[in-house]
C-alpha atoms as a PDB file:
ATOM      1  CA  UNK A   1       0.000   0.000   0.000  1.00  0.00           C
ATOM      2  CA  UNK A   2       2.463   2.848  -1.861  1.00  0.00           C
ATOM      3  CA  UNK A   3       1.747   6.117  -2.971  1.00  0.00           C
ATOM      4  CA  UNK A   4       4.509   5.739  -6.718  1.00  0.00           C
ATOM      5  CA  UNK A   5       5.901   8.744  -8.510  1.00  0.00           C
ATOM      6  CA  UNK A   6       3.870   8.845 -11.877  1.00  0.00           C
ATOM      7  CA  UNK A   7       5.962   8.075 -15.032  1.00  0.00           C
ATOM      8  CA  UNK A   8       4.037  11.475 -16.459  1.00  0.00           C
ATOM      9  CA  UNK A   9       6.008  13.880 -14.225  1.00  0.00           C
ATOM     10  CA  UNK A  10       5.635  14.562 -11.009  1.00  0.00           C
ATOM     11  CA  UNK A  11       2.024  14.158  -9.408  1.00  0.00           C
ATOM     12  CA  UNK A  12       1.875  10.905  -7.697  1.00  0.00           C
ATOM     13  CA  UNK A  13      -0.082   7.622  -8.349  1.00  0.00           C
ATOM     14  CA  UNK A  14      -3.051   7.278  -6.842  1.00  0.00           C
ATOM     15  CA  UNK A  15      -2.604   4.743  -4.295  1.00  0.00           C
ATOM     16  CA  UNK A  16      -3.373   1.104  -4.681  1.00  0.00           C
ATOM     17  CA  UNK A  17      -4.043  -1.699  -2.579  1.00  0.00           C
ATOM     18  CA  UNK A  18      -2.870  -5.191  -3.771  1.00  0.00           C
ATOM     19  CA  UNK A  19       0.047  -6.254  -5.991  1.00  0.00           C
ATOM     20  CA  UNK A  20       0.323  -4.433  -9.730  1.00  0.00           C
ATOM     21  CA  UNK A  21      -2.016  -5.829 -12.352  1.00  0.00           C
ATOM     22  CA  UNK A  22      -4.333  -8.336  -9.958  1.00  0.00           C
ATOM     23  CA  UNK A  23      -7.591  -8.333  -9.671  1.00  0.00           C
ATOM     24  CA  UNK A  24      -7.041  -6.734  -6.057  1.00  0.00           C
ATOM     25  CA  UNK A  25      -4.791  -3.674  -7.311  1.00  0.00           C
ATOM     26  CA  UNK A  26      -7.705  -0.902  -6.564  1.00  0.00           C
ATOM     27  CA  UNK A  27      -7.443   2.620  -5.927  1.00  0.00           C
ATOM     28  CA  UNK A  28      -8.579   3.953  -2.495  1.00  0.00           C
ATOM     29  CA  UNK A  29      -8.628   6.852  -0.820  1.00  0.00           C
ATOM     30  CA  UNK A  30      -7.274   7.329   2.834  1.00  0.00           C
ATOM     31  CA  UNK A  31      -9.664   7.925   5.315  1.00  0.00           C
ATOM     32  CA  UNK A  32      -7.033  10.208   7.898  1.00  0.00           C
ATOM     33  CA  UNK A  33      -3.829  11.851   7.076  1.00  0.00           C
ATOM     34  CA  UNK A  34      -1.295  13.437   9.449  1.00  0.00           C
ATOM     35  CA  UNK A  35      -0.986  16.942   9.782  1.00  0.00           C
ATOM     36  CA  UNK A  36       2.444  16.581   7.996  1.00  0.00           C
ATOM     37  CA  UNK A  37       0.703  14.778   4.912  1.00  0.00           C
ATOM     38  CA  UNK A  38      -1.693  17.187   4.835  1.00  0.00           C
ATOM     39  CA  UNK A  39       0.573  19.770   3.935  1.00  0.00           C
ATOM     40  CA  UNK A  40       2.491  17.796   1.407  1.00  0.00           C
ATOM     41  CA  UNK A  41      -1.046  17.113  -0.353  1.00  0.00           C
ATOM     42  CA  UNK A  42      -1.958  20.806  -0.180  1.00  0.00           C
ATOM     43  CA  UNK A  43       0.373  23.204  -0.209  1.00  0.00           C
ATOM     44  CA  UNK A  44      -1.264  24.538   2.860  1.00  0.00           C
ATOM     45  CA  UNK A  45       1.295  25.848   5.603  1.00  0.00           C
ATOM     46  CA  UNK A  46       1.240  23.544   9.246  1.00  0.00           C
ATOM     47  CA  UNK A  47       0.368  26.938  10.954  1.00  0.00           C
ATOM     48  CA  UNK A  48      -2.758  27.135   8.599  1.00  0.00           C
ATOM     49  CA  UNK A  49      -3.608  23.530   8.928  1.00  0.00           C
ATOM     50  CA  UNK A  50      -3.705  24.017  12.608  1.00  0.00           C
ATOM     51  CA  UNK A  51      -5.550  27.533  12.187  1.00  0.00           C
ATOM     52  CA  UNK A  52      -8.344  25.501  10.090  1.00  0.00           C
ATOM     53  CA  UNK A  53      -8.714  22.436  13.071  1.00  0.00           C
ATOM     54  CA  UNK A  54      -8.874  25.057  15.591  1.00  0.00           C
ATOM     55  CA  UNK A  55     -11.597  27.284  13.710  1.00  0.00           C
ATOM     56  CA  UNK A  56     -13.304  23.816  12.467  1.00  0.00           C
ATOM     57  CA  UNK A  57     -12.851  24.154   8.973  1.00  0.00           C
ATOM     58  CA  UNK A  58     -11.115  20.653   8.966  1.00  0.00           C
ATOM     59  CA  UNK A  59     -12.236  17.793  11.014  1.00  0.00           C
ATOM     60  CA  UNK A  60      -9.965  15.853  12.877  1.00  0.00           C
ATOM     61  CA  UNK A  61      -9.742  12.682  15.281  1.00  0.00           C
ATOM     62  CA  UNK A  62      -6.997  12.257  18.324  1.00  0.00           C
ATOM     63  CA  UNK A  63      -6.050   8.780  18.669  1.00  0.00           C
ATOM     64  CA  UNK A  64      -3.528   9.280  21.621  1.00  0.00           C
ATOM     65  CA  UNK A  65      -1.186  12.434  21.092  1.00  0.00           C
ATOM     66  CA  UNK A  66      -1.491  11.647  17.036  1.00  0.00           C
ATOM     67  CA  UNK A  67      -3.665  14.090  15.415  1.00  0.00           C
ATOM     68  CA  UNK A  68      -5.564  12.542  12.241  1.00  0.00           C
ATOM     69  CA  UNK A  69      -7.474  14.646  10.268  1.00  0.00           C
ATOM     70  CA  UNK A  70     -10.519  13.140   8.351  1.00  0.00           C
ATOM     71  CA  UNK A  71      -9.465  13.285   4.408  1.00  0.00           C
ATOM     72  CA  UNK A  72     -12.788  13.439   3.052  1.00  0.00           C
ATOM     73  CA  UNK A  73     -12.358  16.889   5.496  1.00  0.00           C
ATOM     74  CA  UNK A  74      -9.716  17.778   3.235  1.00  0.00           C
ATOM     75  CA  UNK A  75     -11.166  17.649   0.477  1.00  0.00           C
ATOM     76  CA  UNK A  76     -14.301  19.201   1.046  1.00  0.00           C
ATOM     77  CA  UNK A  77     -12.248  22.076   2.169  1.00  0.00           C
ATOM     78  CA  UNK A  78     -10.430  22.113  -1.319  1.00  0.00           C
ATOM     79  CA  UNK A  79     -13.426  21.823  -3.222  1.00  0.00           C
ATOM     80  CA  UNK A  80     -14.910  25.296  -1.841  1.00  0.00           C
ATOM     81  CA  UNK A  81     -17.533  23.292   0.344  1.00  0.00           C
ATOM     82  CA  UNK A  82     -15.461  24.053   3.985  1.00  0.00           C
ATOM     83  CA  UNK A  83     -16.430  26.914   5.093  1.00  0.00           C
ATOM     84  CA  UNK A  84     -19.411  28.251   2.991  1.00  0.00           C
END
């Protein structure tokens, strides 16, 4: 379960459960990411990550001290459906 560099450039591969070419290799999307993946996926700065759990924007769960937030979250915030 790897996130590969695209032969196209440089946006990565979906990821993919299962081994290459079987009939198990299927795209999924995470349901948390850390706060650090968060801001490789988005380009959105840790201090504004944070700003955005503390205001609500972005959902998150605390499993211990780990921080998760809730990708489809993420993504609604991207798509201009966080904070309308």
């Amino acid at each position: 379960m790897t996130a590969s560099r695209s032969h196209h450039g440089d946006e990565p591969e979906v990821p993919r459960l299962g081994r290459p070419g079987s009939h198990t290799d299927i795209p999924f999307e995470p349901i948390s990411v850390r706060i650090r993946t968060a801001v490789q996926l988005t380009g959105i700065s840790r201090s504004r990550i944070y700003e955005l759990i503390e205001t609500g924007d972005i959902a998150t769960v605390k499993i211990g001290r780990s921080t998760f937030i809730l990708f489809k979250s993420l993504k609604r915030l991207l798509e201009g459906e966080g904070s309308d």
